[in-house]
Protein backbone atom coordinates (compact mmCIF):
# COMPACT_ATOMS: atom_id res chain seq x y z
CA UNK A 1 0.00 0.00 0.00
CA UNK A 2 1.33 3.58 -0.80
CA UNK A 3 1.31 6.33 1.44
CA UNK A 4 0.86 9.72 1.39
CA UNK A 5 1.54 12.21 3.32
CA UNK A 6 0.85 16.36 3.40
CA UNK A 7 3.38 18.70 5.33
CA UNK A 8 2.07 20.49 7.91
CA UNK A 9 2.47 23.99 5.55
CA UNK A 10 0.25 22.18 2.90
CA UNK A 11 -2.19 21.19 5.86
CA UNK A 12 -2.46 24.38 7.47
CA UNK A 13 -3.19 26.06 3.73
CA UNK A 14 -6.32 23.42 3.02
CA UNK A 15 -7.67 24.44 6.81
CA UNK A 16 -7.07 28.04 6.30
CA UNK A 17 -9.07 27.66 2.52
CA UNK A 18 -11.91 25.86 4.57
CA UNK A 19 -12.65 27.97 7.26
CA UNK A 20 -12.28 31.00 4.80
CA UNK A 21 -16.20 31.15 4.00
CA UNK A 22 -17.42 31.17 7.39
CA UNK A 23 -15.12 34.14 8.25
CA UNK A 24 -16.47 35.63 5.22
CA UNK A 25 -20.05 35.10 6.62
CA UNK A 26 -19.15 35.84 10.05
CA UNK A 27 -17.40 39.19 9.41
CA UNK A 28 -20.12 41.10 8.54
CA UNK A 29 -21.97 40.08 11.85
CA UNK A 30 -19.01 41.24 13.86
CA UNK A 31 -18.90 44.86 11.68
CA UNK A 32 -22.86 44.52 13.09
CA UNK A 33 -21.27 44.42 16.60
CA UNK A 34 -21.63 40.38 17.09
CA UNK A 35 -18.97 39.66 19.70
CA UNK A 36 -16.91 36.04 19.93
CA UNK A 37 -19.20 34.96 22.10
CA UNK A 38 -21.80 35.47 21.05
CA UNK A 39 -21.04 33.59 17.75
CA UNK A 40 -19.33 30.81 18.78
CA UNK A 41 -22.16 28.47 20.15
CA UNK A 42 -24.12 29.77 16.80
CA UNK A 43 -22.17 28.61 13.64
CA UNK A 44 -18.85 25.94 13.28
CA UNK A 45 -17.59 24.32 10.27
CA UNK A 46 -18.88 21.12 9.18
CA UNK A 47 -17.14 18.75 10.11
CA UNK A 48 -17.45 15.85 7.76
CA UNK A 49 -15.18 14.26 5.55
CA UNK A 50 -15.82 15.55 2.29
CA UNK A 51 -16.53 19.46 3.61
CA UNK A 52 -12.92 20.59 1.98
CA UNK A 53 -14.76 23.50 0.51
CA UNK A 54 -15.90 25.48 4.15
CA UNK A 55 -19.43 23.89 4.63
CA UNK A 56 -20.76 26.03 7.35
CA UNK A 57 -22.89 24.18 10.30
CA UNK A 58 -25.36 26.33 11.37
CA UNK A 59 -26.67 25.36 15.09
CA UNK A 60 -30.16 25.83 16.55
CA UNK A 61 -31.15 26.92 19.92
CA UNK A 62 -34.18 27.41 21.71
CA UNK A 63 -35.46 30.83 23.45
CA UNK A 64 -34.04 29.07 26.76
CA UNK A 65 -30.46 28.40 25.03
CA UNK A 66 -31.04 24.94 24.85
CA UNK A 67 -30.01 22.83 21.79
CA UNK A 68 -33.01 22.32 19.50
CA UNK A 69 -33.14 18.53 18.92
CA UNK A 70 -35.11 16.01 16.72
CA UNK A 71 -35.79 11.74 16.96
CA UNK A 72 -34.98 9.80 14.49
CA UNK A 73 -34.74 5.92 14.52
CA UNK A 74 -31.76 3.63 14.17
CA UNK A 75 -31.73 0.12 13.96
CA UNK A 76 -28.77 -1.65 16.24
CA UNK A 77 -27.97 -5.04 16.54
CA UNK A 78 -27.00 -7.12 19.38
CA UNK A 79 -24.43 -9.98 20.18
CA UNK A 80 -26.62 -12.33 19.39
CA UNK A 81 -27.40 -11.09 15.76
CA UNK A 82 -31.03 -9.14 17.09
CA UNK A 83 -32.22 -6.54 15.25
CA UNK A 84 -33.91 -3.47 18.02
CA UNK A 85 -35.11 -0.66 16.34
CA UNK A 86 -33.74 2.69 19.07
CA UNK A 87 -35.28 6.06 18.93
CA UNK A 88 -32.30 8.71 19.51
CA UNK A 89 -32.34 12.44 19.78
CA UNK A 90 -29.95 14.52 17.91
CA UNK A 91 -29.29 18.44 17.92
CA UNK A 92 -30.80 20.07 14.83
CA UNK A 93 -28.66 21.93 12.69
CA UNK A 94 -28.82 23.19 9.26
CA UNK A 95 -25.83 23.09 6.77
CA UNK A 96 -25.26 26.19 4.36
CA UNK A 97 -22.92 25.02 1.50
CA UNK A 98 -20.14 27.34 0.13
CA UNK A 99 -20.25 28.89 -3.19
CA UNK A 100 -17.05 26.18 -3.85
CA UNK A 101 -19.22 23.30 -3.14
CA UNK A 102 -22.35 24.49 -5.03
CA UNK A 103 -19.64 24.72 -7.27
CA UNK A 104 -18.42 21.05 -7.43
CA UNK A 105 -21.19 19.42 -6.42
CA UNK A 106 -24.34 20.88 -7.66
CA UNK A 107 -26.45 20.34 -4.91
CA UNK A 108 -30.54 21.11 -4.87
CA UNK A 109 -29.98 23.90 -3.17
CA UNK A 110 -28.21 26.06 -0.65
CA UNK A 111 -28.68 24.37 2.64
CA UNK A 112 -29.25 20.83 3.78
CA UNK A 113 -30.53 19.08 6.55
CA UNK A 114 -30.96 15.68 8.38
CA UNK A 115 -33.35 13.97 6.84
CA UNK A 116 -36.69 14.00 8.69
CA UNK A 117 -35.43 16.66 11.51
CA UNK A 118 -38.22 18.68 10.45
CA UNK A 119 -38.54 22.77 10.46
CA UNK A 120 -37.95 24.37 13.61
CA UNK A 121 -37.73 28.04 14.66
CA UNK A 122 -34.31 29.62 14.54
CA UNK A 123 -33.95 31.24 18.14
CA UNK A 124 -30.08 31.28 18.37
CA UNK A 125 -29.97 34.95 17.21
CA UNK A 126 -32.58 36.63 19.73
CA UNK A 127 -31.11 34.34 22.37
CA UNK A 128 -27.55 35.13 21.96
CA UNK A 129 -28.80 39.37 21.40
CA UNK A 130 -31.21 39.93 23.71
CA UNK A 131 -31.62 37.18 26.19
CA UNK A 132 -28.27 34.95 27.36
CA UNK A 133 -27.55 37.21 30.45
CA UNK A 134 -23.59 36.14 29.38
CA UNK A 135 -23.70 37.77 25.59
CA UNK A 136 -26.62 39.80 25.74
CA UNK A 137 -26.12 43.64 23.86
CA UNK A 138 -29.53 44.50 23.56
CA UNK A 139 -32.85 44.59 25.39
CA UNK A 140 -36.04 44.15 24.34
CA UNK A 141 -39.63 43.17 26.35
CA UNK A 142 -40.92 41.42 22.87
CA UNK A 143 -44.00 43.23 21.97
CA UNK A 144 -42.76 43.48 18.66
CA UNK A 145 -41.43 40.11 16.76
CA UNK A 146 -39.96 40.33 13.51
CA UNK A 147 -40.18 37.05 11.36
CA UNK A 148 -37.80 36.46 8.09
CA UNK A 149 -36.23 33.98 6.03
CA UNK A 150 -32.72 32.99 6.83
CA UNK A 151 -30.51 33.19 10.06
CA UNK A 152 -27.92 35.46 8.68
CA UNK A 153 -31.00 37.71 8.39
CA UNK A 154 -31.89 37.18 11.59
CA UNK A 155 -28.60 38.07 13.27
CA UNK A 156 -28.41 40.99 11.34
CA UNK A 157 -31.74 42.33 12.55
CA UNK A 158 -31.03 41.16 16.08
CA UNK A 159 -27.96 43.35 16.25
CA UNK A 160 -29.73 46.16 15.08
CA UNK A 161 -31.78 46.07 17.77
CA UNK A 162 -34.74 44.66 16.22
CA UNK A 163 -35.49 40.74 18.11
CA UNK A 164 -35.77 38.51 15.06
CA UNK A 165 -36.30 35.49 14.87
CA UNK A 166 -36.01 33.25 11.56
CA UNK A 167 -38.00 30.60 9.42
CA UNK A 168 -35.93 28.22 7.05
CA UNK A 169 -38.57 28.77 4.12
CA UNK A 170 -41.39 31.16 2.95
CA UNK A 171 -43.84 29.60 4.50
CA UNK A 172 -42.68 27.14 7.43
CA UNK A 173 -43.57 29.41 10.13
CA UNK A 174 -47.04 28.27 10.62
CA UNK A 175 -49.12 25.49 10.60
CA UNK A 176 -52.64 26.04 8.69
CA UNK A 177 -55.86 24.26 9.17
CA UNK A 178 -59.13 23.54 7.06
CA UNK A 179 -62.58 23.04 8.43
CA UNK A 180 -62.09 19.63 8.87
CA UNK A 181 -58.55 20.06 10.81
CA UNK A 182 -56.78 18.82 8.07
CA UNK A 183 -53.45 20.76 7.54
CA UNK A 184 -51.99 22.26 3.90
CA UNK A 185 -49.68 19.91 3.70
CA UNK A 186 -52.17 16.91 4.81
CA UNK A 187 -53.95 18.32 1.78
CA UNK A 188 -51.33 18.79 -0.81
CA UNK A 189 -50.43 15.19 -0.12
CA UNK A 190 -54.43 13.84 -0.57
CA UNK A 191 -55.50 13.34 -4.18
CA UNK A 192 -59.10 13.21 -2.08
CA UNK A 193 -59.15 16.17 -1.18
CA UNK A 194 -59.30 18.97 -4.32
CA UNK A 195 -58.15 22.12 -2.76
CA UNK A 196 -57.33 23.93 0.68
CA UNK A 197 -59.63 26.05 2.04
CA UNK A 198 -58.34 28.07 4.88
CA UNK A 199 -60.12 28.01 8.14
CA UNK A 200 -57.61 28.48 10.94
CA UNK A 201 -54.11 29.06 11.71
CA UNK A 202 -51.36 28.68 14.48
CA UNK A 203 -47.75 29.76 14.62
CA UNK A 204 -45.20 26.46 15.13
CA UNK A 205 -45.59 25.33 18.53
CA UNK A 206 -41.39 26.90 19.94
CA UNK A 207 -42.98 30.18 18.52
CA UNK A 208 -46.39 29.90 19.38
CA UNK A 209 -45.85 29.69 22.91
CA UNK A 210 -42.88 32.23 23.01
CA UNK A 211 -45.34 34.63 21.88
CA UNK A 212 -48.33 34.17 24.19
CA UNK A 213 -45.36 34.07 27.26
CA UNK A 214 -44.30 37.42 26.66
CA UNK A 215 -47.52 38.70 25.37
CA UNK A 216 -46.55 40.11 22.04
CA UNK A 217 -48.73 42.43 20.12
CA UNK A 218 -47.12 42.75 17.05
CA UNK A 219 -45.76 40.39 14.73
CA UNK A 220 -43.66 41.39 11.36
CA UNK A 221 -43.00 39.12 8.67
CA UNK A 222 -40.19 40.31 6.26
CA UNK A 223 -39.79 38.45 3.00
CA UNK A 224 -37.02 39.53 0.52
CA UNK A 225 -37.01 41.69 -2.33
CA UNK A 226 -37.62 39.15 -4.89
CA UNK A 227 -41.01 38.65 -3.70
CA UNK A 228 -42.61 41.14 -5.92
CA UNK A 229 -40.37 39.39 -8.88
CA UNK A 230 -42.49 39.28 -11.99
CA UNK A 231 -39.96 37.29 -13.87
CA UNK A 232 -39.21 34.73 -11.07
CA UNK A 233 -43.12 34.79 -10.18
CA UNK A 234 -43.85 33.79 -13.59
CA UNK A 235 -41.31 31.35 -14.27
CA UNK A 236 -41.22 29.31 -11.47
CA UNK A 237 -44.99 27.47 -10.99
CA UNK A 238 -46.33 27.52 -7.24
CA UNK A 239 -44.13 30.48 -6.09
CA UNK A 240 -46.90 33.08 -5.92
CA UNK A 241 -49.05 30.91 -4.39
CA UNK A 242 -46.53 29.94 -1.62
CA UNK A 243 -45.86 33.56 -0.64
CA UNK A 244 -49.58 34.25 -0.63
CA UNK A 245 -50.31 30.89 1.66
CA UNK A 246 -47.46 32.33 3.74
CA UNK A 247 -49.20 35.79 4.05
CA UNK A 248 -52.75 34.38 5.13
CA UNK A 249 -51.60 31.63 7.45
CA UNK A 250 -49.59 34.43 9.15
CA UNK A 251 -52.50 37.20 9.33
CA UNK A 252 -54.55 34.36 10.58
CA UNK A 253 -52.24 32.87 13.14
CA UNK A 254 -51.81 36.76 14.10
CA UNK A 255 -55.56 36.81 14.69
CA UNK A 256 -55.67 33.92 16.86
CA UNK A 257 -53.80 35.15 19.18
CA UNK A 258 -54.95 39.13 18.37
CA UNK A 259 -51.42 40.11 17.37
CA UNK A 260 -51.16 43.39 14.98
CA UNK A 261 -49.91 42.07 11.76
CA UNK A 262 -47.06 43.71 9.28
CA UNK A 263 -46.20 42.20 6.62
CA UNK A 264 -42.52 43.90 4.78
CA UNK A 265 -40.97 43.10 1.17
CA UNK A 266 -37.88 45.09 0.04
CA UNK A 267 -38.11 47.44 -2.63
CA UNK A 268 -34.70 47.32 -4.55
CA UNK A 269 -33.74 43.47 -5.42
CA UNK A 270 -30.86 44.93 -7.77
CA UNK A 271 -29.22 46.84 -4.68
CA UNK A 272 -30.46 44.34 -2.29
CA UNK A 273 -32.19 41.23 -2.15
CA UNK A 274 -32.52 40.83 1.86
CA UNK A 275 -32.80 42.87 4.57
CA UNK A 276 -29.15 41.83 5.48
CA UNK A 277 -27.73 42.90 2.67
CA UNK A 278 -29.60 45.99 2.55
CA UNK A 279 -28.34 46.92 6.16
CA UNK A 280 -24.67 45.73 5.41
CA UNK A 281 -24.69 48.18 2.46
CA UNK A 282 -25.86 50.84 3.58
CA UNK A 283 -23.79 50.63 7.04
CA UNK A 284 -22.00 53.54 8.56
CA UNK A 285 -24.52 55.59 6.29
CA UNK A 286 -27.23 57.77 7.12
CA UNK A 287 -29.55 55.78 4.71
CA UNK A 288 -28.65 52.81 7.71
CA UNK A 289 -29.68 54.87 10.43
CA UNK A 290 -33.08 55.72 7.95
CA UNK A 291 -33.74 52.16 7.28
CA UNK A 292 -33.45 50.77 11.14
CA UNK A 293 -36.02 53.75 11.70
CA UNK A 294 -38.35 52.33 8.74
CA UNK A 295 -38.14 49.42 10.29
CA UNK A 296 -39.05 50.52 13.85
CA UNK A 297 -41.96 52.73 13.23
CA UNK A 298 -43.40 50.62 10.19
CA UNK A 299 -42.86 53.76 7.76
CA UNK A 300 -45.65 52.95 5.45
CA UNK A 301 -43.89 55.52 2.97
CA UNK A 302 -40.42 53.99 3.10
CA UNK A 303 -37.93 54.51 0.50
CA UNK A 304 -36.27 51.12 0.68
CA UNK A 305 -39.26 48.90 1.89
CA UNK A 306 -42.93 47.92 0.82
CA UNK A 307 -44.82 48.50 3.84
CA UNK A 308 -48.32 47.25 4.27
CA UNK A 309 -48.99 47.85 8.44
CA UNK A 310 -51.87 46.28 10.29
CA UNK A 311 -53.08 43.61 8.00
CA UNK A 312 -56.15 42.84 9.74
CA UNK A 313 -59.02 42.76 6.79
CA UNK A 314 -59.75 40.97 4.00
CA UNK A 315 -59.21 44.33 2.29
CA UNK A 316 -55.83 45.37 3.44
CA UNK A 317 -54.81 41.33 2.61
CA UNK A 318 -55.89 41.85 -0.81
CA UNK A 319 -54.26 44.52 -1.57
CA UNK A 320 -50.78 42.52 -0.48
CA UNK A 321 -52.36 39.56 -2.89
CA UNK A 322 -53.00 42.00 -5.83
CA UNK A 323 -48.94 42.73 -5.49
CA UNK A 324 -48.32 39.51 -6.51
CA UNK A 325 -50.53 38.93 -9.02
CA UNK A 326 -49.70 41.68 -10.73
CA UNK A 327 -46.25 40.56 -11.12
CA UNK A 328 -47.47 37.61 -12.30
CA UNK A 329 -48.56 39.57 -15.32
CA UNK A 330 -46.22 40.41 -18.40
CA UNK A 331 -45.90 44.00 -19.69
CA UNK A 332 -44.13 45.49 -22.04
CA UNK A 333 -40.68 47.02 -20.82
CA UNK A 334 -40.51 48.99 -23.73
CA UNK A 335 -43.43 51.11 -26.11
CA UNK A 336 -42.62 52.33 -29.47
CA UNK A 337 -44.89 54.87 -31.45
CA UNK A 338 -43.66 54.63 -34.97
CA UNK A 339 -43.99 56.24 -37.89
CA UNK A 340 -43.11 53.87 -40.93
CA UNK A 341 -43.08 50.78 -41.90
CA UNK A 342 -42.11 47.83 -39.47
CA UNK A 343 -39.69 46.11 -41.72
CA UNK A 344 -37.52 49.28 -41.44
CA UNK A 345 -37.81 49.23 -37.65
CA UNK A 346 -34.54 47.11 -37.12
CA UNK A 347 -32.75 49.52 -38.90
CA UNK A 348 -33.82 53.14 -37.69
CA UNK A 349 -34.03 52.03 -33.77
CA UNK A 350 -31.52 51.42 -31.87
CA UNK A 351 -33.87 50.98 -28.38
CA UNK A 352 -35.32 47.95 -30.69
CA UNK A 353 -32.52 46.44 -31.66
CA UNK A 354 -31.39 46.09 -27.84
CA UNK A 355 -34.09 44.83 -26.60
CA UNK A 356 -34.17 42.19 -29.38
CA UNK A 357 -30.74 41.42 -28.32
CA UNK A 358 -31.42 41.44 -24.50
CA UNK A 359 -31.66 38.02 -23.14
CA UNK A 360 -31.18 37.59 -19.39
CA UNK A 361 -33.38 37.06 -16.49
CA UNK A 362 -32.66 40.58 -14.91
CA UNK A 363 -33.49 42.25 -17.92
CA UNK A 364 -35.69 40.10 -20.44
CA UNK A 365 -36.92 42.86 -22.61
CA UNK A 366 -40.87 42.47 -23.99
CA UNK A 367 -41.30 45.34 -26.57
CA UNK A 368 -44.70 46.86 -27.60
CA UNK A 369 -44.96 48.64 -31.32
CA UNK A 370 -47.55 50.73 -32.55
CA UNK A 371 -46.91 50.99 -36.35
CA UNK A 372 -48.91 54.07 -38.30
CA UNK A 373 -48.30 53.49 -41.76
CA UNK A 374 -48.46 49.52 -43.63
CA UNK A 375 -46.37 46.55 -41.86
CA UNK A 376 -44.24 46.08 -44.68
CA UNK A 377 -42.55 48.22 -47.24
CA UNK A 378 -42.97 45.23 -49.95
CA UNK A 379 -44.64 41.88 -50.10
């Protein structure tokens, strides 16, 4: 058998490369004003064999600092060649992988998790922030909760002074019930059963009850500024429809427990598709300073954010819906009034001819001509 072995210079390099996206994600919090300890119980690297790119393990508390945990069967066998089936608990954690593995490997997507550890409520950010009497930086009594997608987004609100916690998807923050007590998903997955018809709501149980403990009266849910995406909305089937399940189940989960609803999408995807990196941008700025203060007083007329406060009607909920429909709808990016004949259009218009030539997803140009004289200059 051949050996091989790697000097401690070339060793040093490969752990340096792999711990190099984590800092990369970390050092952003710490501009934020995350301290070291604050951080440390929160993310590691993954520590697997094949994580040579930086995998980064991202760890799950509860509101008490305890480690979130799931149960998940394993079969063992005995001396004697007996199969027992064991339940075990595990700590819940979700893995983000780095742009270098994405790269490599082409995974479904972003993040991964054990396989039937559920969704859970990410907690580690407004525990570390505002309640670990050892790390805490801020204070807060929790009347108002903010809600988004994504714990980097959640530490960055947290250390803004906003408590935040975070849902791993647009819509896994609530559970949703029909008439029958049959939930969405019971639904989805029953041919019998032709559609969902919403009846009732309830926020996941970790967030339900942290809620009704410290008698919160206001509830925020922030989605990104792709939400409002007329290109993504229309090209992807079931995305509309996900954010608008997400934005009753909330109002009526709000109303169960006669919370004030908000519901927040970003206005500028090109500058900045989440909140974090609409913060991070604009930090040491006075536009951060304007946006923390959008954020606090629900500035309806907001600059940077989509606003829609106190979502407690079916009137004020369609008018959120009619967003996203109308996204949903494709209109011409560009109108041209002209005066000749179309077959010389190519040649006199230069506006035209780019958006002929225009073929990516930010900028997939429809055009709209109205022609006065005949189409054609010859048949």
């Amino acid at each position: 058998m051949t050996k091989f072995y790697t000097s401690r210079s070339a060793v040093r390099s490969i752990k340096a490369q792999t711990a190099s996206y984590l800092q990369s994600r970390l050092q952003p919090l710490s501009l934020l004003g995350a301290t070291s300890s604050q951080l440390a119980p929160a993310f590691a690297l993954h520590h697997q064999s094949k994580n040579t790119s930086g995998n980064i393990q991202i760890n799950y508390l509860t509101a008490k600092g305890e480690s979130v945990t799931y149960t998940h069967c394993v079969t063992k066998t005995d001396t004697l060649g007996n199969e027992r089936v064991l339940s075990v608990d595990e700590n819940f954690n979700r893995i983000r992988f780095s742009p270098q593995h994405i790269s490599q490997y082409n995974p479904k997507g972003k993040y991964t998790q054990p396989e039937g550890s559920g969704t859970h409520i990410y907690f580690t950010a407004l525990y570390q922030v505002f309640i670990n009497p050892k790390t805490k930086t801020h204070s807060s009594n929790f009347d108002r909760i903010y809600v988004v997608e994504g714990e980097f987004k959640a530490w960055t609100m947290c250390l803004a002074g906003l408590p935040t916690v975070a849902i791993s998807g647009i819509s896994s923050g609530t559970i949703a019930y029909d008439a029958n007590g049959n939930t969405r998903k019971e639904v989805r997955e029953n041919e019998l059963i032709p559609f969902f018809a919403l009846k009732s709501a309830e926020f996941k149980p970790d967030l339900q009850a942290f809620l009704i403990q410290h008698q919160t009266t206001q509830l925020v849910l922030l989605h990104d500024a792709d939400a409002f995406n007329g290109y993504k909305n229309r090209a992807k089937k079931g995305r509309v429809a996900a954010f608008i399940a997400a934005l009753k189940d909330t109002q009526k989960a709000c109303e169960a427990l006669q919370i004030q609803f908000t519901y927040i999408v970003g206005k500028n995807e090109q500058q900045a598709k989440g909140i974090d990196d609409l913060l991070l941008t604009h930090l040491n700025t006075p536009n951060y300073e304007a946006i923390i203060n959008d954020l606090t007083n629900l500035n309806a007329k907001s600059k940077y954010l989509h606003v829609f406060k106190e979502v407690d009607t079916q009137r004020k909920l369609n008018t959120i819906i009619e967003h996203f429909y109308r996204s949903t709808q494709r209109t011409p990016d560009l109108q041209i009034e002209y005066d000749g004949y179309l077959s010389d259009l190519i040649n006199t218009n230069s506006d035209f001819l780019e958006a002929l030539n225009t073929q990516n997803e930010s900028s997939y140009s429809r055009v709209q001509v109205a022609v006065k004289q005949p189409l054609f200059s010859s048949l």
